[in-house]
Structure formats: C-alpha cells, structure tokens
N, C-alpha and C. Protein backbone atom coordinates (compact mmCIF):
# COMPACT_ATOMS: atom_id res chain seq x y z
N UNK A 1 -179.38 65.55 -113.14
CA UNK A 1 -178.83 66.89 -113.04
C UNK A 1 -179.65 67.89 -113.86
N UNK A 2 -180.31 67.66 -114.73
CA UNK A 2 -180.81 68.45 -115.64
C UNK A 2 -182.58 68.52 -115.09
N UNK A 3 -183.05 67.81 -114.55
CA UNK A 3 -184.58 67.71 -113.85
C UNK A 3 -184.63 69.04 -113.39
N UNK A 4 -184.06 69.20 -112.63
CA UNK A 4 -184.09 71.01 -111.70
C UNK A 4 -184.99 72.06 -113.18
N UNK A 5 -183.65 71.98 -114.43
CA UNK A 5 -184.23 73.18 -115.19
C UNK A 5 -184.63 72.75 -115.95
N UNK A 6 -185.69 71.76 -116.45
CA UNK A 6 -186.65 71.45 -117.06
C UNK A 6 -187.74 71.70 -116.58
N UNK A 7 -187.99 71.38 -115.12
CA UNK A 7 -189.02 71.43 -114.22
C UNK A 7 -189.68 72.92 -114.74
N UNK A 8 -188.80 73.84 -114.30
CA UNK A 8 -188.14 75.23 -114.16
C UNK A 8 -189.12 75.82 -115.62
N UNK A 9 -187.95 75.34 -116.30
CA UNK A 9 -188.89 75.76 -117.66
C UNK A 9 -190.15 75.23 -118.17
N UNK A 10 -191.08 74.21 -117.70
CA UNK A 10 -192.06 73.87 -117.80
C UNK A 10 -192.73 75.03 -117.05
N UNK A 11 -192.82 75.14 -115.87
CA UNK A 11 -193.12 76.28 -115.11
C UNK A 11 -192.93 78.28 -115.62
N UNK A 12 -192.22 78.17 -116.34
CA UNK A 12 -191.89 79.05 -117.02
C UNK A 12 -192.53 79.77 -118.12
N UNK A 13 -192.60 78.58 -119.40
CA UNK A 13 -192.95 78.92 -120.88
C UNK A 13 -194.19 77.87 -120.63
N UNK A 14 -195.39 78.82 -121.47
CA UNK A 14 -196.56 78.34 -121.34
C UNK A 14 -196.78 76.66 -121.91
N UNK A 15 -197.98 76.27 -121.59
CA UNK A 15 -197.81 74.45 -122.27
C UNK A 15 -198.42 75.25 -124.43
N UNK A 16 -198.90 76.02 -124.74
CA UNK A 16 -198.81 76.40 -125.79
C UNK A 16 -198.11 77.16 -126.63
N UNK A 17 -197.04 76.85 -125.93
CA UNK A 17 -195.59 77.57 -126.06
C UNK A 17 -194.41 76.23 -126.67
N UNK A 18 -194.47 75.55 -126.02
CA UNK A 18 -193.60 74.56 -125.74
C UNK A 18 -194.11 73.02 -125.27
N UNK A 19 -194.07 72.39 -126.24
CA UNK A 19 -194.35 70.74 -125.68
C UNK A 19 -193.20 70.00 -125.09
N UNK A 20 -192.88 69.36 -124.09
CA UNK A 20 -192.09 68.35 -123.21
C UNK A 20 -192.29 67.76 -123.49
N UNK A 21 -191.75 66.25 -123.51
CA UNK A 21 -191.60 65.41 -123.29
C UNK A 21 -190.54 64.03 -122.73
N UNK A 22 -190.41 63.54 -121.68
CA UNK A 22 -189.20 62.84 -121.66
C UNK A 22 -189.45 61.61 -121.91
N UNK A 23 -188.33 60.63 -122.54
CA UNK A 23 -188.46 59.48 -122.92
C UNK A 23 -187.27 58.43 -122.49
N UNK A 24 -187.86 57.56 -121.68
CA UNK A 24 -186.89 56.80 -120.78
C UNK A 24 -186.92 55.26 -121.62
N UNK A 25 -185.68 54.98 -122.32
CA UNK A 25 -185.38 53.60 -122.41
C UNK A 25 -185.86 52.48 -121.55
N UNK A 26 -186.30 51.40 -121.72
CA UNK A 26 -186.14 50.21 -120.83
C UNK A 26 -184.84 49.38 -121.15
N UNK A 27 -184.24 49.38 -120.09
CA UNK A 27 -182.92 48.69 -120.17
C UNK A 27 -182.54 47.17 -118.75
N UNK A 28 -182.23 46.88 -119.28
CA UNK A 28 -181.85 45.54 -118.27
C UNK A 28 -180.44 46.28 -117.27
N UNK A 29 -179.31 46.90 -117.94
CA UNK A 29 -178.13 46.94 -117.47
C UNK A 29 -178.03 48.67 -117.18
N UNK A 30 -178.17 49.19 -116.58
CA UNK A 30 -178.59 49.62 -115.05
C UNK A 30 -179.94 49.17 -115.48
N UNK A 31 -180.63 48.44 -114.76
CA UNK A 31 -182.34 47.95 -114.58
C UNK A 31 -182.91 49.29 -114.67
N UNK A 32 -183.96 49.49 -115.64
CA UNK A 32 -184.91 50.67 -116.01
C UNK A 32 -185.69 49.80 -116.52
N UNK A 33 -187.15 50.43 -115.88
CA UNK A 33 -188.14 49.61 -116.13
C UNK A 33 -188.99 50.82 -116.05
N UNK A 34 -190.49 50.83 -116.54
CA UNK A 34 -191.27 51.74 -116.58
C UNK A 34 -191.93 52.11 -114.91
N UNK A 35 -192.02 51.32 -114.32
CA UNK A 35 -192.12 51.61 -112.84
C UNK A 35 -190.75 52.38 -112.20
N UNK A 36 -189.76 52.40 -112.91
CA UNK A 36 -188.68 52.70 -111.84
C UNK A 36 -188.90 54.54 -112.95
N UNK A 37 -189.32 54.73 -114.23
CA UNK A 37 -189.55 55.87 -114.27
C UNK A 37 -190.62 56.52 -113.73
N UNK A 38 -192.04 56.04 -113.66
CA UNK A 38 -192.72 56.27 -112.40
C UNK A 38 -192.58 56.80 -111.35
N UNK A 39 -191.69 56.15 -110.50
CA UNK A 39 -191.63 56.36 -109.01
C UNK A 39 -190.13 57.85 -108.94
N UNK A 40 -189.70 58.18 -110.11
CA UNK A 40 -188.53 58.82 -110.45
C UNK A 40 -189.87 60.09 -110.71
N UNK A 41 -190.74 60.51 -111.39
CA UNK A 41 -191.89 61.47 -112.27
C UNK A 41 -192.25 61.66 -110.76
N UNK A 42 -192.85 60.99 -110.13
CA UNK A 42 -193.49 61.21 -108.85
C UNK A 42 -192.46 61.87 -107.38
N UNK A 43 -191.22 61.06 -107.43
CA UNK A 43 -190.47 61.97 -106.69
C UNK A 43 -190.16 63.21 -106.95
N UNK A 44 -189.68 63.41 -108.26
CA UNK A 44 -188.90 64.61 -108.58
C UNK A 44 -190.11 65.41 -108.73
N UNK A 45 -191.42 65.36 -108.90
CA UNK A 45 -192.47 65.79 -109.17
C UNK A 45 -192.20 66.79 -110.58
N UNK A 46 -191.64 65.33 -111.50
CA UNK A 46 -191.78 66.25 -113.11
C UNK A 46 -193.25 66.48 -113.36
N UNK A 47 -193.11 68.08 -114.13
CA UNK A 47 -194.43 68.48 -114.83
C UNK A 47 -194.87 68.76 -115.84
N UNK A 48 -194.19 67.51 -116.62
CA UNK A 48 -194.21 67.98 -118.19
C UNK A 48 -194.59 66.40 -118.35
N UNK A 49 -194.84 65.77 -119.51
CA UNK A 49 -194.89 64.23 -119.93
C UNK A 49 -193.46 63.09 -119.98
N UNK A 50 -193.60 62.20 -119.46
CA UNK A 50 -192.14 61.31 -119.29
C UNK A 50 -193.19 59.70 -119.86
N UNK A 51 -192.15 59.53 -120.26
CA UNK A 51 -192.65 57.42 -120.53
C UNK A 51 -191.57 57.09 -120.57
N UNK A 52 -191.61 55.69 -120.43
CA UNK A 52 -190.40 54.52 -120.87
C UNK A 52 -191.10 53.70 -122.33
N UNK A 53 -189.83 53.31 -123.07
CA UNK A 53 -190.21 52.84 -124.21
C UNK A 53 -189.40 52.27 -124.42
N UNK A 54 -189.59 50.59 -125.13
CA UNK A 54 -188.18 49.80 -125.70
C UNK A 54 -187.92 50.94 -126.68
N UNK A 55 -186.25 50.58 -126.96
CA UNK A 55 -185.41 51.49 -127.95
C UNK A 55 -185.69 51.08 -129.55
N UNK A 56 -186.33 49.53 -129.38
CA UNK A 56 -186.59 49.25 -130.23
C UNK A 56 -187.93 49.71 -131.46
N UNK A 57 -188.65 50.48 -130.29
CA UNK A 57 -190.14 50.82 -130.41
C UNK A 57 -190.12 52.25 -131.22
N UNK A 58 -188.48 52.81 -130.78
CA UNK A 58 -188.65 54.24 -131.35
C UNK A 58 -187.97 54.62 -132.97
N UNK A 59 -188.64 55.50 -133.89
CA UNK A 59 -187.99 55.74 -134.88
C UNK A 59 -186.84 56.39 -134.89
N UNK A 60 -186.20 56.50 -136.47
CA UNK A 60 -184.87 57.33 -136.60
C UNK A 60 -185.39 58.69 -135.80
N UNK A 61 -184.68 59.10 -136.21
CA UNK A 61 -183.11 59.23 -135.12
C UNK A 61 -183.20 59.07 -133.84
N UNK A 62 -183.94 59.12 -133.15
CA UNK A 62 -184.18 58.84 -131.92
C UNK A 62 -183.64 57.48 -131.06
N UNK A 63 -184.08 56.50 -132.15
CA UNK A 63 -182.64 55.26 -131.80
C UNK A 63 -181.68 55.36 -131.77
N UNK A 64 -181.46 56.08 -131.72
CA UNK A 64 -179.57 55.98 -132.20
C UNK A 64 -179.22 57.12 -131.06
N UNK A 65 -179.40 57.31 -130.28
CA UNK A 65 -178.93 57.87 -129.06
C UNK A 65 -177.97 57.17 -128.46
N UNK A 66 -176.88 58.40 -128.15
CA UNK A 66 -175.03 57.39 -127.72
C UNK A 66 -174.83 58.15 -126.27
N UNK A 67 -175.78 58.71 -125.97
CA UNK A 67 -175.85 59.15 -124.58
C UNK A 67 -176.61 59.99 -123.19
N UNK A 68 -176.81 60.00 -122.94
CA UNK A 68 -178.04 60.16 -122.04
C UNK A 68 -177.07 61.72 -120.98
N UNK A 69 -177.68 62.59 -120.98
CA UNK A 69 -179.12 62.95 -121.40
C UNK A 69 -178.75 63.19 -123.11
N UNK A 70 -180.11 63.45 -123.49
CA UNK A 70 -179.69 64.12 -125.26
C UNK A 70 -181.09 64.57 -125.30
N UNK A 71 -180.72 65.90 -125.78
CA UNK A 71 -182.28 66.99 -125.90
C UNK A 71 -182.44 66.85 -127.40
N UNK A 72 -183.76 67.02 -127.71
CA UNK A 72 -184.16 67.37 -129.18
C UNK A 72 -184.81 68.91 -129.32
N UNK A 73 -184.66 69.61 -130.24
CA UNK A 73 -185.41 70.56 -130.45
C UNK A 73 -185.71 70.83 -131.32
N UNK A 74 -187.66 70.71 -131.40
CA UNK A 74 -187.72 70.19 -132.63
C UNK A 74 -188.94 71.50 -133.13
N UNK A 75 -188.72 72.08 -134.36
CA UNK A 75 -189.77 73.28 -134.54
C UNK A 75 -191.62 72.90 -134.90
N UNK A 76 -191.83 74.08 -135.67
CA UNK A 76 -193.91 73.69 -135.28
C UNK A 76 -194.13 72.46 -136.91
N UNK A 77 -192.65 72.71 -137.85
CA UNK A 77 -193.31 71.62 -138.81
C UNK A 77 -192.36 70.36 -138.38
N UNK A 78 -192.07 70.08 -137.32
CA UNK A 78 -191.64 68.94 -137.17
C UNK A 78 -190.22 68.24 -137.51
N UNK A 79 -189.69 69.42 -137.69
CA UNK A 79 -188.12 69.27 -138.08
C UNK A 79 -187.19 69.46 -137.07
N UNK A 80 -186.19 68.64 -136.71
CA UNK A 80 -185.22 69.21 -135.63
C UNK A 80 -184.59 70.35 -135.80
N UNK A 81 -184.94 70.93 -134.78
CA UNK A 81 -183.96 72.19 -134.90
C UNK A 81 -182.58 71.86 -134.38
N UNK A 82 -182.36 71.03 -133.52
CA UNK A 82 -181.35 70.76 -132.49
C UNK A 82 -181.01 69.88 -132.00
N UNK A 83 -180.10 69.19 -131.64
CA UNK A 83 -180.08 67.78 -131.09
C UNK A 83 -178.54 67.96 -130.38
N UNK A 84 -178.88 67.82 -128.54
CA UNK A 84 -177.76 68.40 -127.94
C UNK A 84 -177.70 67.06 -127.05
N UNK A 85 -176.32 66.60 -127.01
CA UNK A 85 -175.70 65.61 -126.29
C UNK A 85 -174.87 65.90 -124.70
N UNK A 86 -176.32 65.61 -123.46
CA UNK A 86 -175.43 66.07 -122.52
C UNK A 86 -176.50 67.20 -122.00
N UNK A 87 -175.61 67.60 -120.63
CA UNK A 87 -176.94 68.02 -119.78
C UNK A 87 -176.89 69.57 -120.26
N UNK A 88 -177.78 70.46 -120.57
CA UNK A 88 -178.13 71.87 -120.65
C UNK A 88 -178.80 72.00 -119.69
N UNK A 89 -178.21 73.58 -119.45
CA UNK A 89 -178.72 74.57 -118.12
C UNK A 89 -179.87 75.40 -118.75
N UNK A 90 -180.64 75.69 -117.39
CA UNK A 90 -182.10 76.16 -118.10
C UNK A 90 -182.00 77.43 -118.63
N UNK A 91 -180.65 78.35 -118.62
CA UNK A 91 -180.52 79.47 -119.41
C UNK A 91 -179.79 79.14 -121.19
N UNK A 92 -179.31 77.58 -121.37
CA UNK A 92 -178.66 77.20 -122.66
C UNK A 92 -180.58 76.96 -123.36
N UNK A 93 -181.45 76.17 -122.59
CA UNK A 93 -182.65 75.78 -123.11
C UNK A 93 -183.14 76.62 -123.44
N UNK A 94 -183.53 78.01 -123.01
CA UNK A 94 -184.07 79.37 -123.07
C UNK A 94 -183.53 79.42 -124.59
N UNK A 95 -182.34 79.91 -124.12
CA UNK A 95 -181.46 80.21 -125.20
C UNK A 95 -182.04 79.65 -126.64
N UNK A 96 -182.01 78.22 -126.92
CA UNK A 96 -182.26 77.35 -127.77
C UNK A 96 -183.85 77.57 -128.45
N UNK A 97 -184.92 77.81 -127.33
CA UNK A 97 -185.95 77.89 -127.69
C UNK A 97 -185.82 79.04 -128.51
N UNK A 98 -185.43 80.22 -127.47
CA UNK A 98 -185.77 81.29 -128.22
C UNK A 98 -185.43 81.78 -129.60
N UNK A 99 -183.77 81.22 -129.85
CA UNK A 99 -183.41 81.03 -130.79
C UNK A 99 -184.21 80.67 -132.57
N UNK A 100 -184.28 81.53 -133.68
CA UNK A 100 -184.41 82.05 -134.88
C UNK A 100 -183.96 80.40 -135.75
C-alpha cells in the first residue's frame, strides 16, 4: 500500500536530497526470500534501493521491528529523527521530511 508514494517521492525530491532505502526481512513464514523481493522491485518498478537481509544481520534498533511497514527518518548526522509504525501517505512523508 505504501509503494505508490514512495515511488512518488523518489520521483519527487532529488537523490541529493533524500536517500531511500527499503529493507526486506528473509522470513520462512509468509516465505520471503531475496528473489521474491526482486521480482516484487522489478514489478512495482521501485526507484529507490530495496534488499533482503536476515533480521539477524541487522543492528539496534532496526531489529526490533514489531511491524511492517515501519519508516525510519533518519537526519544528515545519523540520528533518527522518526520512527513511524504503519503505512504513511506521501503527503505525511513530505510532511516528515520537511519537518525542523
């Protein structure tokens, strides 16, 4: 549900504006595998960066994700600005970026 206005805003705010990235679990239970995010990047024709990664592979906080989707927003020294549980519309993302 949320692909539409990501796409959107990749297309939008310059790539030196804003870095993307999506990061897809590998999971057994719904089966996610790095090919099944693949063939998902290529349909939806995302245009920003996507991978799959064991959960195990990733640091705090980022493990500890209790639900999918979950955005990070994170500023230029590397600190979260934000961490939103659940799908945002590409005028809440705006919002967020633009946001002080």
């Amino acid at each position: 549900m949320q692909l539409p206005g990501l796409i959107e805003l990749r297309k939008t705010i310059g790539r030196e504006k804003v870095v993307m990235l999506a990061i897809s679990y590998i999971t057994t239970r719904p089966p996610n595998t790095t090919d099944r995010v693949k063939s998902v990047v290529e349909r939806q024709k995302i245009n920003y960066i996507a991978f799959s990664v064991d959960i195990n592979g990733m640091p705090e906080p980022y493990n500890r994700i209790s639900g999918i989707p979950c955005s990070f927003f994170i500023d230029l020294q590397g600190k979260i600005k934000l961490a939103a549980l659940g799908v945002l519309s590409l005028n809440d993302s705006r919002a967020i970026l633009q946001a002080k």
